[in-house]
C-alpha atoms as a PDB file:
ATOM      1  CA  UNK A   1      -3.539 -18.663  -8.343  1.00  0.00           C
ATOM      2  CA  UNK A   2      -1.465 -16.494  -5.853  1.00  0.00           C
ATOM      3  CA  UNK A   3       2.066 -15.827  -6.388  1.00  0.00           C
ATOM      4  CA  UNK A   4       2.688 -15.427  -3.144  1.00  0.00           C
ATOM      5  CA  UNK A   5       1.627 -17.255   0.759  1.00  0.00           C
ATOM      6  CA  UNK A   6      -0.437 -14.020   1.019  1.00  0.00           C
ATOM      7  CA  UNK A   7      -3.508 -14.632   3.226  1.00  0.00           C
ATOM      8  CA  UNK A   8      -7.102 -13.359   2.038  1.00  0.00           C
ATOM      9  CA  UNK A   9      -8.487 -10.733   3.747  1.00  0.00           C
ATOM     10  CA  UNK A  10     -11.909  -8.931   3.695  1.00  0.00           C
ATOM     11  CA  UNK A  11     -13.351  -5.973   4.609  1.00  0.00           C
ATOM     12  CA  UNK A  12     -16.678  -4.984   4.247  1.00  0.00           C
ATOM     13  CA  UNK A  13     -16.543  -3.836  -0.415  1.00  0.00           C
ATOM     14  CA  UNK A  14     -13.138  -5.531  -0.496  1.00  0.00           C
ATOM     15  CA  UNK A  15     -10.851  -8.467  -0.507  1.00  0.00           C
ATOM     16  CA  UNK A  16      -7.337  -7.935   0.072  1.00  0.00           C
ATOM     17  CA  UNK A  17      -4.992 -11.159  -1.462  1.00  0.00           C
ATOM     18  CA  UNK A  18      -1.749 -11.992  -3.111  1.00  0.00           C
ATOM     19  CA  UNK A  19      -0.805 -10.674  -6.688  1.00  0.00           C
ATOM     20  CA  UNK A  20      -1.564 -13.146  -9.636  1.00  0.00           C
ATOM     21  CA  UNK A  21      -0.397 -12.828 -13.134  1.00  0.00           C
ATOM     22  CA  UNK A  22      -3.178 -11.300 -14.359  1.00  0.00           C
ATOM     23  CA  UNK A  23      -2.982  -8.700 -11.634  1.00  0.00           C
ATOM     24  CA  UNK A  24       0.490  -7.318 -13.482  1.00  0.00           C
ATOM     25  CA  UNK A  25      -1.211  -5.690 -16.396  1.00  0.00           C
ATOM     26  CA  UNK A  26      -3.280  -3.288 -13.931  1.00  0.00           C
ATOM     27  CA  UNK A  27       0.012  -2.697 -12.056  1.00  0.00           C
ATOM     28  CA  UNK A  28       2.152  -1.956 -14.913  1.00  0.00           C
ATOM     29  CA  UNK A  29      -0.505   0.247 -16.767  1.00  0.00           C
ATOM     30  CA  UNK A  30      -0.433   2.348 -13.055  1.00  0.00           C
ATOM     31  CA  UNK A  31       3.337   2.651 -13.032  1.00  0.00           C
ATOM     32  CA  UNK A  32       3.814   3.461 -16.489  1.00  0.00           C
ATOM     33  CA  UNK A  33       1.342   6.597 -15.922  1.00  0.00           C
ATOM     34  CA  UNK A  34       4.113   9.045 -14.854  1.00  0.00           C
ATOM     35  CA  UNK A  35       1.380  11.272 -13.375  1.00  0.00           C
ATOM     36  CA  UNK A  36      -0.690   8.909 -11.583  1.00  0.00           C
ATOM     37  CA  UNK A  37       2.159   7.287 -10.145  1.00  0.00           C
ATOM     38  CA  UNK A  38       4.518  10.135  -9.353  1.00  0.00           C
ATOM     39  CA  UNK A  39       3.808   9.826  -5.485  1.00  0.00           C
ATOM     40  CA  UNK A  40       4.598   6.224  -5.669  1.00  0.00           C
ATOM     41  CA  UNK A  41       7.630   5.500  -7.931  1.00  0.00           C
ATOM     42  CA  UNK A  42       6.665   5.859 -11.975  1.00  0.00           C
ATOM     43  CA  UNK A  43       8.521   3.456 -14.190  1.00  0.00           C
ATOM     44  CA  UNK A  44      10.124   4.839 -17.177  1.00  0.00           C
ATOM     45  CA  UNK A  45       9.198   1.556 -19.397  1.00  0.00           C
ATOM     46  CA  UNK A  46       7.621  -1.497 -19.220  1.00  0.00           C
ATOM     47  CA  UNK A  47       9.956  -3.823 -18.330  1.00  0.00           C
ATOM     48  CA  UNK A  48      11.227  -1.975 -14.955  1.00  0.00           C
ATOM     49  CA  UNK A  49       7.637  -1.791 -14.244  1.00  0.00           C
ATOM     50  CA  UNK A  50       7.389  -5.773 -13.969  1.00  0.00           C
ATOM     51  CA  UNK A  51      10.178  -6.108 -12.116  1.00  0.00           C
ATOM     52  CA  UNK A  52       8.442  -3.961  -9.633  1.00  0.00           C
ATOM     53  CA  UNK A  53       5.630  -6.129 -10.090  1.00  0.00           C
ATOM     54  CA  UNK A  54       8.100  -9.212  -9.618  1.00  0.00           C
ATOM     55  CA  UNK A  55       9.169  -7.164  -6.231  1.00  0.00           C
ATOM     56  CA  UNK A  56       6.554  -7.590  -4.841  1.00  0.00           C
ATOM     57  CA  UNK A  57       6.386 -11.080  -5.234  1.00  0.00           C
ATOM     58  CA  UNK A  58       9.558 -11.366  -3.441  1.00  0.00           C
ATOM     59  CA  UNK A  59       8.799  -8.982  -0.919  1.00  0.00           C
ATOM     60  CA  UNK A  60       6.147 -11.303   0.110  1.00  0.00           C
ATOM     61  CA  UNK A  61       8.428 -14.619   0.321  1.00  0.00           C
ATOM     62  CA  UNK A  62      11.612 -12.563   2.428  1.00  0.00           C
ATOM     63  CA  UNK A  63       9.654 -10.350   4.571  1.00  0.00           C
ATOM     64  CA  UNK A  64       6.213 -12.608   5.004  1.00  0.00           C
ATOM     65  CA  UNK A  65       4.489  -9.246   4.026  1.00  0.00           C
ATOM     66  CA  UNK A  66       4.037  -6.991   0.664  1.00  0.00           C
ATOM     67  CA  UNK A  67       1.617  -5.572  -1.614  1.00  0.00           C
ATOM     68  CA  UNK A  68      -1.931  -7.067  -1.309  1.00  0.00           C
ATOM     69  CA  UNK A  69      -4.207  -6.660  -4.880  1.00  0.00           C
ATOM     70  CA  UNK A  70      -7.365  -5.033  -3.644  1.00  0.00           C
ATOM     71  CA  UNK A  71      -9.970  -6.556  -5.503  1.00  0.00           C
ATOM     72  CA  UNK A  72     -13.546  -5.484  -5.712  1.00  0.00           C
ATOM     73  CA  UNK A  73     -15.879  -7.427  -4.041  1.00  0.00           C
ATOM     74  CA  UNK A  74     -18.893  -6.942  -6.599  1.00  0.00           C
ATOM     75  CA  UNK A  75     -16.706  -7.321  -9.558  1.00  0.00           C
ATOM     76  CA  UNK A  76     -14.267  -9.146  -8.980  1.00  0.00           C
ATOM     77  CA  UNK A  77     -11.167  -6.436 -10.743  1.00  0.00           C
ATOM     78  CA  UNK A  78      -8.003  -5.356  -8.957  1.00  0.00           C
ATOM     79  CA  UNK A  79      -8.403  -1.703  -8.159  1.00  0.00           C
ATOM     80  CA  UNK A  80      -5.235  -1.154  -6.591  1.00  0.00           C
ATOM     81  CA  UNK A  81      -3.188  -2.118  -4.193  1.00  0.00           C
ATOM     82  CA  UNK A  82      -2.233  -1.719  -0.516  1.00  0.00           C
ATOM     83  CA  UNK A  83      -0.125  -3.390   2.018  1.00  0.00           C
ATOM     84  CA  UNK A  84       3.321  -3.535   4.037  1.00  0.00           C
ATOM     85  CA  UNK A  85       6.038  -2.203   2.471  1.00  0.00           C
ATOM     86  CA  UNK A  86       9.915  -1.986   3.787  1.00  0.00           C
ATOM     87  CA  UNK A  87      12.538  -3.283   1.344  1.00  0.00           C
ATOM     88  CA  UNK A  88      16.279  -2.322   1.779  1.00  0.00           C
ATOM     89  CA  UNK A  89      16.839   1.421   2.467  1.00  0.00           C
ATOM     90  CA  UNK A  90      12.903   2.219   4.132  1.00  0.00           C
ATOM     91  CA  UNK A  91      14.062   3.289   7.987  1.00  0.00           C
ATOM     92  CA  UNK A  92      10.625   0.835   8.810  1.00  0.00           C
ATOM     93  CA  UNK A  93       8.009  -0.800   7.592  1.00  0.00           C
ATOM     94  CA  UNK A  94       5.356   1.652   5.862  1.00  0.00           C
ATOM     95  CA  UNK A  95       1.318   1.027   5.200  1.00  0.00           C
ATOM     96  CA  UNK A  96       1.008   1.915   1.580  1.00  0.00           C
ATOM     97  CA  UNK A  97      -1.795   2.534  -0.766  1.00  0.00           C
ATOM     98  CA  UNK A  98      -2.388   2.954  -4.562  1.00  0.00           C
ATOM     99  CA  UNK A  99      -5.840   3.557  -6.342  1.00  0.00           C
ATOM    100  CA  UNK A 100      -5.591   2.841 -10.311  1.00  0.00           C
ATOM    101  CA  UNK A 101      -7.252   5.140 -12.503  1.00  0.00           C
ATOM    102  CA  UNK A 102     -11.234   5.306 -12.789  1.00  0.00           C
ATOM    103  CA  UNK A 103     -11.380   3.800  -8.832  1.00  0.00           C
ATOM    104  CA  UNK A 104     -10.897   7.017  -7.026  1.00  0.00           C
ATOM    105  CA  UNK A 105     -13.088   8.734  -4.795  1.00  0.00           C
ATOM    106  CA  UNK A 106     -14.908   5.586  -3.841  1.00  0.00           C
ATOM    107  CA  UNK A 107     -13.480   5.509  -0.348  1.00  0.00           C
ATOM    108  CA  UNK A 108     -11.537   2.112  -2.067  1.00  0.00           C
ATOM    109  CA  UNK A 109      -8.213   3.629  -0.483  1.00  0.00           C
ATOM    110  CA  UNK A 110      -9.441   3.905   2.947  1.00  0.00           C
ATOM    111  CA  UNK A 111     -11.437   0.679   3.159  1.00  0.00           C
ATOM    112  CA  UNK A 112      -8.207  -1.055   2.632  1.00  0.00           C
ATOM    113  CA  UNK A 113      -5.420   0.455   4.097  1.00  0.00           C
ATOM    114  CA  UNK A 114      -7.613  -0.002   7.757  1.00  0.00           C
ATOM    115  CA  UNK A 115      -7.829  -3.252   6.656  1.00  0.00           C
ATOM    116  CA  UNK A 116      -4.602  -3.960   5.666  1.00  0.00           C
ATOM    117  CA  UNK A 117      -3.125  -1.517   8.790  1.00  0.00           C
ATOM    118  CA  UNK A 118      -5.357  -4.838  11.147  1.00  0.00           C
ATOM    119  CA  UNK A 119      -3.591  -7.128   9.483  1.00  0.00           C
ATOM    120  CA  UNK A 120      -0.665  -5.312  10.224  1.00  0.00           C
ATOM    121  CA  UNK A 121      -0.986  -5.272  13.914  1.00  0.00           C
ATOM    122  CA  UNK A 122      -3.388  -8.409  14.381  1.00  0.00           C
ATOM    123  CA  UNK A 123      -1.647 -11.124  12.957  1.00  0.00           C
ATOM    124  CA  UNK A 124       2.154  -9.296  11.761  1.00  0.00           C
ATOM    125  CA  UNK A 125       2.311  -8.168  14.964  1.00  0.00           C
ATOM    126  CA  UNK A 126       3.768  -5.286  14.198  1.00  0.00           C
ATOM    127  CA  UNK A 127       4.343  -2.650  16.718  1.00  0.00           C
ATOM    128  CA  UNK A 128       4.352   0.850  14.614  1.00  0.00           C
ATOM    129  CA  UNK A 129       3.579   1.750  10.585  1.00  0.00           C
ATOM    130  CA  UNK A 130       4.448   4.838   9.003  1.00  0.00           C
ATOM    131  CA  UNK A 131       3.433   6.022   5.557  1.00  0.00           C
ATOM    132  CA  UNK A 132       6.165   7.815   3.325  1.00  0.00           C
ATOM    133  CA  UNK A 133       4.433  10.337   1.867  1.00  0.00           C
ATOM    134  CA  UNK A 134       6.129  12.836  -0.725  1.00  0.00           C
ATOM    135  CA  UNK A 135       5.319  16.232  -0.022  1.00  0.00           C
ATOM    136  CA  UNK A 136       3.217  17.261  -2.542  1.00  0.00           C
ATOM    137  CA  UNK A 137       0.643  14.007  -2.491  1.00  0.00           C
ATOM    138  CA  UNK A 138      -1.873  15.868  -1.042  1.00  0.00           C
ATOM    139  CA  UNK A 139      -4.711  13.495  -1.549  1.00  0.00           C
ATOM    140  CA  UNK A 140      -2.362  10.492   0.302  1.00  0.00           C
ATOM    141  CA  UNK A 141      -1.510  12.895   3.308  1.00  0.00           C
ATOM    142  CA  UNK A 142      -5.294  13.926   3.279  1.00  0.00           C
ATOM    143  CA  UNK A 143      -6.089   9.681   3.910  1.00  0.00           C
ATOM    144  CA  UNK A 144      -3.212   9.036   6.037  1.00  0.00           C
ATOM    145  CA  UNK A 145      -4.463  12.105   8.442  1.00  0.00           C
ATOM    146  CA  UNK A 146      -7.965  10.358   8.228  1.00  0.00           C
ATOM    147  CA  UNK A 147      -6.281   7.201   9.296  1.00  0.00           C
ATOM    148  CA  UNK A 148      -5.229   8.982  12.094  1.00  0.00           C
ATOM    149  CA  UNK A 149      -1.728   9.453  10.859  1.00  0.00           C
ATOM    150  CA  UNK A 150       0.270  12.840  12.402  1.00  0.00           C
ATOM    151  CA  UNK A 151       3.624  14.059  10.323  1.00  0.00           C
ATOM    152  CA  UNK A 152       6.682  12.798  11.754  1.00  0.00           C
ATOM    153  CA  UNK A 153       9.733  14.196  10.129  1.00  0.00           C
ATOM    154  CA  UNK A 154      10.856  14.671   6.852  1.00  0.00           C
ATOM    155  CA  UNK A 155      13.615  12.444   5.607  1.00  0.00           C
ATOM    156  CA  UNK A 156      15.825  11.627   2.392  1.00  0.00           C
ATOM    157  CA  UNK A 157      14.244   8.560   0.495  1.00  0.00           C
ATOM    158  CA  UNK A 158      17.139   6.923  -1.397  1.00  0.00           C
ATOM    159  CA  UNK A 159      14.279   6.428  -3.983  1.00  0.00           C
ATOM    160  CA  UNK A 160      11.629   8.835  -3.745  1.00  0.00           C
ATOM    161  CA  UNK A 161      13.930  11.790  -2.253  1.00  0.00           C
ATOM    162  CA  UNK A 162      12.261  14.026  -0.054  1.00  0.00           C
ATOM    163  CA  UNK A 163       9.623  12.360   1.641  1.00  0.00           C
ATOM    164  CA  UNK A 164       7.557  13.134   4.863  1.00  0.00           C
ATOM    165  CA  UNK A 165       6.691   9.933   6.893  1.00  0.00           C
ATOM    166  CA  UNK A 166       3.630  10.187   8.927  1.00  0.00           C
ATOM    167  CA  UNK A 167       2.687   7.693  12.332  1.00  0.00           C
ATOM    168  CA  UNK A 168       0.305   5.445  11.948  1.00  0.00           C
ATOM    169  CA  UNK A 169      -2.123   4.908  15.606  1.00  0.00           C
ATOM    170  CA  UNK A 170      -0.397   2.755  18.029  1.00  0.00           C
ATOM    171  CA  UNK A 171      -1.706  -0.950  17.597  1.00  0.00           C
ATOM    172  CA  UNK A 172      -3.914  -0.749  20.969  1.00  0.00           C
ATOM    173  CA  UNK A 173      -5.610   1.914  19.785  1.00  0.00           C
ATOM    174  CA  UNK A 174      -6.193   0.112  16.330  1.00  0.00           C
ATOM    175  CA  UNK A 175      -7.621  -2.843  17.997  1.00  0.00           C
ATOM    176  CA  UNK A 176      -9.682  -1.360  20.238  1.00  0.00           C
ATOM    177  CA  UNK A 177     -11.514   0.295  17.746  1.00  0.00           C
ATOM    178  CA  UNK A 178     -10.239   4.042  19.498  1.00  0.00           C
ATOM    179  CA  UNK A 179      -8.483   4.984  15.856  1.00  0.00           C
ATOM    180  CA  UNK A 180      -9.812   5.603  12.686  1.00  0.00           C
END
């Protein structure tokens, strides 16, 4: 059962949907991993990780948006996560991303930040997404230029500090089918 009115999505491998409960162990493990998740936000123990998890529960009832689960069609496990992110402090709403470990390289990150970037602009009817991006993610400024994202402007990020926010494709371009 979703925690949240998140609708289910699809794309072609994927299904984009609300977090459950047992989505918070997969979560947790991935911001506990102060590697993996140092482009993100790492948690430095397990309890600040579920309130992040808990976040973005609420992030879903105040802003109607948040942090979909992607789940794997043929398997049916969260892989990560993606989804519309702008809490208190972001200067707009940002398309994020996440992969957890032993899912990358699959093209699982792509697949569902197009998907969730539609949503976005389809039925949000959002306007314009970034992607904060801290410098040295290369592999998540590699996808956002795929996605047709350009570098913006670097900025302070009250949580993430330095942090380069790319443009997303304007939403006529994304719904004609003229961006990646």
């Amino acid at each position: 059962m979703s925690l949240t009115n998140a609708p289910r999505i699809e794309s072609e491998n994927l299904i984009l949907r609300g977090p459950q409960k047992p989505d918070a162990e997969a979560v947790i493990a991935f911001l506990l991993d102060q590697t993996r998740a140092a482009g993100f936000g790492p948690s430095p123990h397990r309890a600040d990780a579920w309130r992040w998890f808990t976040l973005n529960v609420g992030h879903w009832h105040w802003h109607g948006h948040g942090y979909f689960t992607i789940e794997d069609k043929a398997t049916g496990a969260p892989v990560g996560i993606t989804g519309i992110w702008n809490p208190e402090g972001w200067p707009e709403p940002e398309l994020g991303w996440v992969v957890f470990e032993g899912y990358e390289g699959r093209g699982i990150a792509h697949e569902a930040a197009r998907r969730a970037r539609l949503w976005a602009y389809q039925d949000l009817g959002l306007t314009t997404l970034t992607s904060n991006i801290v410098p040295d993610n290369i592999r998540s400024k590699a996808l956002a230029s795929r996605l047709g994202a350009q570098f913006e402007r670097s900025y302070r990020n009250d949580n993430m500090g330095e942090t380069e926010m790319w443009r997303h494709p304007a939403p006529k371009d994304v719904l004609t089918g003229d961006a990646p």
